[in-house]
Structures are given as C-alpha cells and as structure tokens.
C-alpha atoms as a PDB file:
ATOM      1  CA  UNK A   1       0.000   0.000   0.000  1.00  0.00           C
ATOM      2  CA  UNK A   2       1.666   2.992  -1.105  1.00  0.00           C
ATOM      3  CA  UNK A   3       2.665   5.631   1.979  1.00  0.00           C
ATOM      4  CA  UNK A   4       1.739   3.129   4.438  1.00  0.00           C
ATOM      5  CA  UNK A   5       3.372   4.392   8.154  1.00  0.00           C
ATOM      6  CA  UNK A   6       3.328   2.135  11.048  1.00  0.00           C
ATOM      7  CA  UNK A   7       3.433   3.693  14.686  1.00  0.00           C
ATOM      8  CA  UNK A   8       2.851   2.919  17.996  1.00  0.00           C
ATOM      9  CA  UNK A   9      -0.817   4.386  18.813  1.00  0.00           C
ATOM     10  CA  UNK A  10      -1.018   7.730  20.922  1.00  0.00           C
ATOM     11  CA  UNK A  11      -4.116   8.229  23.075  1.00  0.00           C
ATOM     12  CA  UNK A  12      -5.934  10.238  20.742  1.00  0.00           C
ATOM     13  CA  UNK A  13      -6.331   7.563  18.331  1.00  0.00           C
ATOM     14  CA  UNK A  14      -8.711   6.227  20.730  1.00  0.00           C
ATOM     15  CA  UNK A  15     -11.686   7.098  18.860  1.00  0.00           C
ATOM     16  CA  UNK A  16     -10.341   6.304  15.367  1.00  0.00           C
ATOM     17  CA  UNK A  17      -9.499   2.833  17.035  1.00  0.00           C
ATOM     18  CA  UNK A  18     -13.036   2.073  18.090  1.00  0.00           C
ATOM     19  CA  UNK A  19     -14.371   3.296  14.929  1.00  0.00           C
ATOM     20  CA  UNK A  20     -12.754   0.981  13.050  1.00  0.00           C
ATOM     21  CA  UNK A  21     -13.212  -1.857  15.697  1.00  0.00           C
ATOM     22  CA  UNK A  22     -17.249  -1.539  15.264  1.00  0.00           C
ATOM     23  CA  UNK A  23     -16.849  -1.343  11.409  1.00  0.00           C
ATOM     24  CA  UNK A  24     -14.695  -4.181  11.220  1.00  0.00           C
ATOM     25  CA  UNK A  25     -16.607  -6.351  13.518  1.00  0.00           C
ATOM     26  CA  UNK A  26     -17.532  -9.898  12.432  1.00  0.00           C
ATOM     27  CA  UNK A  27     -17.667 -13.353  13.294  1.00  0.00           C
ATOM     28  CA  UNK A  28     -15.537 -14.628  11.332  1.00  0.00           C
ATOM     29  CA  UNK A  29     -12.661 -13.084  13.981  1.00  0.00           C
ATOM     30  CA  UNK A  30     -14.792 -12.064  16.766  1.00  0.00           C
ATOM     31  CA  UNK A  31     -16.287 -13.889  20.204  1.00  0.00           C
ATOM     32  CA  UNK A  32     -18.091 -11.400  21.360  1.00  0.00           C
ATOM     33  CA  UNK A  33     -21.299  -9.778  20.443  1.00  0.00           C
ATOM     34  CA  UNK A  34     -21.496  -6.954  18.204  1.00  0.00           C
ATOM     35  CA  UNK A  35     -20.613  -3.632  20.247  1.00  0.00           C
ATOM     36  CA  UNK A  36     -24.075  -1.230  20.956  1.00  0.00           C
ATOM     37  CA  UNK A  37     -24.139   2.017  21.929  1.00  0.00           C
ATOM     38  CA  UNK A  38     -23.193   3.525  24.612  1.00  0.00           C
ATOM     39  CA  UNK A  39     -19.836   2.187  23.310  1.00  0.00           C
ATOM     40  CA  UNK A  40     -16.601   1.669  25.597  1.00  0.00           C
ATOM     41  CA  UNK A  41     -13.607   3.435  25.014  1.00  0.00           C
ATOM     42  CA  UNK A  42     -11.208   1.600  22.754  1.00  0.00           C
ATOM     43  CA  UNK A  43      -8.314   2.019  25.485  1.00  0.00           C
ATOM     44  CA  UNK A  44      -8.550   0.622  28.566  1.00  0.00           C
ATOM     45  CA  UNK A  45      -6.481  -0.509  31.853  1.00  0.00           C
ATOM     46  CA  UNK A  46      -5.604  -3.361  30.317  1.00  0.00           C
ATOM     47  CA  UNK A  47      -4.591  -2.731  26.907  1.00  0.00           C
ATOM     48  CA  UNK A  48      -3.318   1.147  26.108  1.00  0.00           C
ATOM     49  CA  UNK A  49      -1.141   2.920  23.187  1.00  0.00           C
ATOM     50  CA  UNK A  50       1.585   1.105  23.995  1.00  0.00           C
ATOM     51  CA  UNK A  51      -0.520  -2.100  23.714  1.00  0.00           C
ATOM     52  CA  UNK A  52      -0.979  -1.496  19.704  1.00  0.00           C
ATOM     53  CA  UNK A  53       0.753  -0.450  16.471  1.00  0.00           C
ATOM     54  CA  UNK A  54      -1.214   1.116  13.915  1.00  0.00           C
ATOM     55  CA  UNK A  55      -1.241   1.406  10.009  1.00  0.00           C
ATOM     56  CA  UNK A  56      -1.691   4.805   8.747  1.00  0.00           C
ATOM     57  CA  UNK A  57      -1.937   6.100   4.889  1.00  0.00           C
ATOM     58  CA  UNK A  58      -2.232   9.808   4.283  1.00  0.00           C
ATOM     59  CA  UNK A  59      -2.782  10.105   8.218  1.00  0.00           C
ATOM     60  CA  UNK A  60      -5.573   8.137   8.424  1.00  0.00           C
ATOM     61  CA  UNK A  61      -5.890   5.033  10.222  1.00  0.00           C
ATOM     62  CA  UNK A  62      -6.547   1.651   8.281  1.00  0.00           C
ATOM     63  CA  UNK A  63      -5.598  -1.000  10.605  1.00  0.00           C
ATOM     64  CA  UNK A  64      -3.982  -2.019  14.155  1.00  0.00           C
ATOM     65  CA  UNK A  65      -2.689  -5.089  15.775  1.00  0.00           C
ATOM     66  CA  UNK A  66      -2.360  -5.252  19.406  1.00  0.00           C
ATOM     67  CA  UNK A  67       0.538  -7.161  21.160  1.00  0.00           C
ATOM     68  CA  UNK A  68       0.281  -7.980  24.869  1.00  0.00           C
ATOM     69  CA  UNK A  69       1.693 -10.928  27.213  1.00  0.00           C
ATOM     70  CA  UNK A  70      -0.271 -13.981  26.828  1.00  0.00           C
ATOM     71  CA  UNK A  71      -0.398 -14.164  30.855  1.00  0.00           C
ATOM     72  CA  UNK A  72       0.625 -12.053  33.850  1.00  0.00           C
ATOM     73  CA  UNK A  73       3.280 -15.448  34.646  1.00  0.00           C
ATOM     74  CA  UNK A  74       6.798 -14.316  35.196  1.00  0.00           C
ATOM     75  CA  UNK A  75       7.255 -18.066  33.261  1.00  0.00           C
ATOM     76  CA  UNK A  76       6.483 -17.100  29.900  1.00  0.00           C
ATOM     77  CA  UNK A  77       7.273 -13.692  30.076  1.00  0.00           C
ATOM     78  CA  UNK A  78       9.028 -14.300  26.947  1.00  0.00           C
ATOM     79  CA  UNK A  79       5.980 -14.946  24.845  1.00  0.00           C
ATOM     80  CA  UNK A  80       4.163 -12.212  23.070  1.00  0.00           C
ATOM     81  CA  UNK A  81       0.371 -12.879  22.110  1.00  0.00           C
ATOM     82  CA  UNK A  82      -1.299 -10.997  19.070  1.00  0.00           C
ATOM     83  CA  UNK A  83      -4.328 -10.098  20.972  1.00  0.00           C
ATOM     84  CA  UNK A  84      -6.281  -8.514  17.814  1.00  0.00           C
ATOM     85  CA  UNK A  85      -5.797  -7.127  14.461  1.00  0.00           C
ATOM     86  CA  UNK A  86      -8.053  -5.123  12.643  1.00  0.00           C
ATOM     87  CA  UNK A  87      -7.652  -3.772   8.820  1.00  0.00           C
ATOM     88  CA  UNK A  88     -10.252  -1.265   7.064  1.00  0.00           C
ATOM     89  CA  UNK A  89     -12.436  -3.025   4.320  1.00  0.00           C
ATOM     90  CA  UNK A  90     -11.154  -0.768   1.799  1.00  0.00           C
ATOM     91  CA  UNK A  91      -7.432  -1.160   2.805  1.00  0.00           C
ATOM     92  CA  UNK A  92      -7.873  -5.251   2.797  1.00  0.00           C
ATOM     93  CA  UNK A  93      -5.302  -7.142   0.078  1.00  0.00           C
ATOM     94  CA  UNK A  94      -3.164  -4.275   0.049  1.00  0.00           C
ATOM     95  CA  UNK A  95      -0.758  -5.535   2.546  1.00  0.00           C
ATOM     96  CA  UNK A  96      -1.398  -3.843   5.652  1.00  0.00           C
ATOM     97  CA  UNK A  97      -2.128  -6.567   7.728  1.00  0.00           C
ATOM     98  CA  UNK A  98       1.218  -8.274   6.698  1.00  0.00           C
ATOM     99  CA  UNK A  99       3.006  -5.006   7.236  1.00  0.00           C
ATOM    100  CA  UNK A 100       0.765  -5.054  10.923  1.00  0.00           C
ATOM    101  CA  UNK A 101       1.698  -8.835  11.812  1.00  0.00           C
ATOM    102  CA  UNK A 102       5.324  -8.113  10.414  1.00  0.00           C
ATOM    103  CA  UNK A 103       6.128  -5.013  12.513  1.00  0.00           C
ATOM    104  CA  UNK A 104       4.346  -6.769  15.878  1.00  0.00           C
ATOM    105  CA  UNK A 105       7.092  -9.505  15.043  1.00  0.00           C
ATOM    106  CA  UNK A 106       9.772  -6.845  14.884  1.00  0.00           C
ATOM    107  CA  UNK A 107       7.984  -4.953  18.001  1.00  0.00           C
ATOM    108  CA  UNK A 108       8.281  -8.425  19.963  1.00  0.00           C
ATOM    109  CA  UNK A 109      11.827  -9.133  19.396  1.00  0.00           C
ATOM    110  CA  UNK A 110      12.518  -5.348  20.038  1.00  0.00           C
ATOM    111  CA  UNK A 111      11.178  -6.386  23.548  1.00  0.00           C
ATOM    112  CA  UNK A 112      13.694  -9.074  23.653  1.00  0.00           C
ATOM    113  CA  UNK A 113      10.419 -11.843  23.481  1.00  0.00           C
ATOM    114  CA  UNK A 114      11.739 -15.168  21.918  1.00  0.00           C
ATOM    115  CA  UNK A 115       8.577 -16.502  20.630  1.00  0.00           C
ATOM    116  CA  UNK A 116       4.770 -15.145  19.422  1.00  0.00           C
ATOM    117  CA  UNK A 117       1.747 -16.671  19.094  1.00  0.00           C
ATOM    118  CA  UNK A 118      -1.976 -16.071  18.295  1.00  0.00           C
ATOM    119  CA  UNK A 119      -5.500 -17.562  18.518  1.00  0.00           C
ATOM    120  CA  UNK A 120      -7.243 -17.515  15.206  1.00  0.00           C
ATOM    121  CA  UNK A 121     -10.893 -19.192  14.780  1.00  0.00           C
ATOM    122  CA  UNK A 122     -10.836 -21.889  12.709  1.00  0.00           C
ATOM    123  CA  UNK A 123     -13.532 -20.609   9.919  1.00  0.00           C
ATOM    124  CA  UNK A 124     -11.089 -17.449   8.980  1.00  0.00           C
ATOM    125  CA  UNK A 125      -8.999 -18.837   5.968  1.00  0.00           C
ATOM    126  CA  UNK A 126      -7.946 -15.217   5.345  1.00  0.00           C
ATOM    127  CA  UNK A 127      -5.900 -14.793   8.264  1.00  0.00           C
ATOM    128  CA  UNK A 128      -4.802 -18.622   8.852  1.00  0.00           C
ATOM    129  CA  UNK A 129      -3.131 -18.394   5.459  1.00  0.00           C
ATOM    130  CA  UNK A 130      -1.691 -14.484   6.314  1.00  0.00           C
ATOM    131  CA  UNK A 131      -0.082 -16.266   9.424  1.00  0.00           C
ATOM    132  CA  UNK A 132       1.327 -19.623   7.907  1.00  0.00           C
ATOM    133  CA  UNK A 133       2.996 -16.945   4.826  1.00  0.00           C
ATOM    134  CA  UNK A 134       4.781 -14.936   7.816  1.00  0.00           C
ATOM    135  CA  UNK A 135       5.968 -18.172   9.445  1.00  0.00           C
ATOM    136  CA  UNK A 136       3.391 -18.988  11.985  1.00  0.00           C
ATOM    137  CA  UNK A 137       2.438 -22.632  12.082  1.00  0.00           C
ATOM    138  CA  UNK A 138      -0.831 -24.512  13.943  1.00  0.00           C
ATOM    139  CA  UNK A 139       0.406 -25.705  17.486  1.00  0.00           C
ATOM    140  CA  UNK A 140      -3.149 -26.672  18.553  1.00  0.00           C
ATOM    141  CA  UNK A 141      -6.925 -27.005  18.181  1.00  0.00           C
ATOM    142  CA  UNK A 142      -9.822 -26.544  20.586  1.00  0.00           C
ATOM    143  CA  UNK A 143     -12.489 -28.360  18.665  1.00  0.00           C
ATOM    144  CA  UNK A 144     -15.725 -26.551  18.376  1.00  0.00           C
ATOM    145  CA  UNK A 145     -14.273 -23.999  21.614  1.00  0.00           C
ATOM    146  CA  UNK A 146     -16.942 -21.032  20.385  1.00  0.00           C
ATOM    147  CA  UNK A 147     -20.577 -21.180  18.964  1.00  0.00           C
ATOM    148  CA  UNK A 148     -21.049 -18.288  17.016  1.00  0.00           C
ATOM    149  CA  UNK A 149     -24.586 -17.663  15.095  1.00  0.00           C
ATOM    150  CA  UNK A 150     -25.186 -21.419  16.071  1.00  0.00           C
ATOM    151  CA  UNK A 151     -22.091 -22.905  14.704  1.00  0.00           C
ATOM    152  CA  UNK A 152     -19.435 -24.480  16.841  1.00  0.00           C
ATOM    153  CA  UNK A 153     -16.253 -23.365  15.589  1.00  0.00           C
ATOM    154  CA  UNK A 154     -12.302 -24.478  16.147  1.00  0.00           C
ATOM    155  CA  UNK A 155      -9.945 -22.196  18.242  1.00  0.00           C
ATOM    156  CA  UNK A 156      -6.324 -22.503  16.622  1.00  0.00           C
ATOM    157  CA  UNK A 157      -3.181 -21.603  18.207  1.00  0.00           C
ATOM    158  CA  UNK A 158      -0.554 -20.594  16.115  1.00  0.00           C
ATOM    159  CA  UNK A 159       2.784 -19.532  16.627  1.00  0.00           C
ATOM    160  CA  UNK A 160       6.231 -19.122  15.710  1.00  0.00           C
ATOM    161  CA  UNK A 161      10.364 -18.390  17.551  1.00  0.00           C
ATOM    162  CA  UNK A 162      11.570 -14.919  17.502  1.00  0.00           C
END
C-alpha cells in the first residue's frame, strides 16, 4: 500500500481505534457480540497505546494489531500474544495486515520476546493463510471452543520463535 506508516498508537487515536473496531466487527474473527451504543472506550487498563501499532496512509488510520503478554506469569514472560488485528475493508489485500503482523514480530523481538503466538478461529482462511505466509504454524486445536450464530467453531493456536 503505497505511503503506508506504522506507529505505535497515541491516546488520541482512541476514537479512530473504536471506529474501526465496530466497522470491522464480524464473526468470522470475533467472540463477542457486536458492540451497541453507549460504546466503551477503545483504550482501557488493560490494553493502552503502547498495547498497539497502527497502520496509517495519508494520516488516516486503516488498521492495528495489538501485542500484549499472553499471561501475567513471570514463566512465559518471553511470549508475546497478538491479541487482535483489525484492517479497514477498503485497505484489505493491500498488505497492511502483513506489514501489521510483520512489525508486531519486529515490536516483539525489540522487547527481547523469543517466541509469538496467536488464537485464530478456525472458519477465517484469510488470516490462517496471512499467518502460515509470515511463518506462523498450527500448534493446537480446541475443537468446536466457540458457537457463534449457532455454529461451533475451532480455536487454533498458532505460533512461531523470535
């Protein structure tokens, strides 16, 4: 995608960031129920700025990825977890959410992690294919873990070293 800028996110992208969180919402990705009004902030004591990296083109935000610890164990406090990854519909196939999983891979190392992984339901081909092209591979299945709109549907964990 041509001009595409990667950051860390700033607390005024809060609102951009839950814009595109609602407009992006689907089950193919998501577990939880579509967002209603009166919506939550998009940043909260859990996961802030520094929590997420987000794509830009001609200043406007088309995607994030957030990168957090997969628990609060001192034991695998060299694990980094994609957490969620969002791309605009009209910035989809362009390569942002390679250059978003590439630069939380380079964000991980950078905070000397030695391995990343992900959860992925088993229904999005889209993504499971992103991830196996940037090295990620399946390290487990929870059979039928979520129904969604009446379907059971896989969890996969993926991941790959640092």
């Amino acid at each position: 995608m041509p001009d595409m800028h990667i950051r860390t996110a700033l607390p005024e992208d809060d609102d951009a960031l839950a814009r595109l969180d609602r407009a992006t919402w689907s089950t193919l990705h998501a577990v939880q129920p579509r967002p209603q009004p009166p919506y939550e902030p998009f940043f909260n004591d859990r996961f802030g700025p520094r929590d997420h990296l987000v794509a830009e083109v001609d200043g406007r935000i088309v995607g994030y990825v957030k990168l957090g610890y997969p628990t609060p164990l001192l034991v695998n406090a060299h694990v980094r977890q994609i957490q969620g990854i969002a791309v605009a519909e009209d910035a989809r196939g362009k390569g942002v959410g390679r250059g978003l999983i590439r630069a939380a891979i380079e964000e991980a190392r950078r905070q000397g992690a030695l391995r990343i992984t992900l959860r992925v339901l088993g229904h999005n081909t889209p993504a499971r294919r992103l991830y196996e092209a940037e090295g990620f591979v399946t390290e487990g299945v929870l059979p039928g873990e979520f129904l969604l709109d009446g379907v059971y549907v896989d969890d996969v964990l993926m991941g790959r070293p640092l």
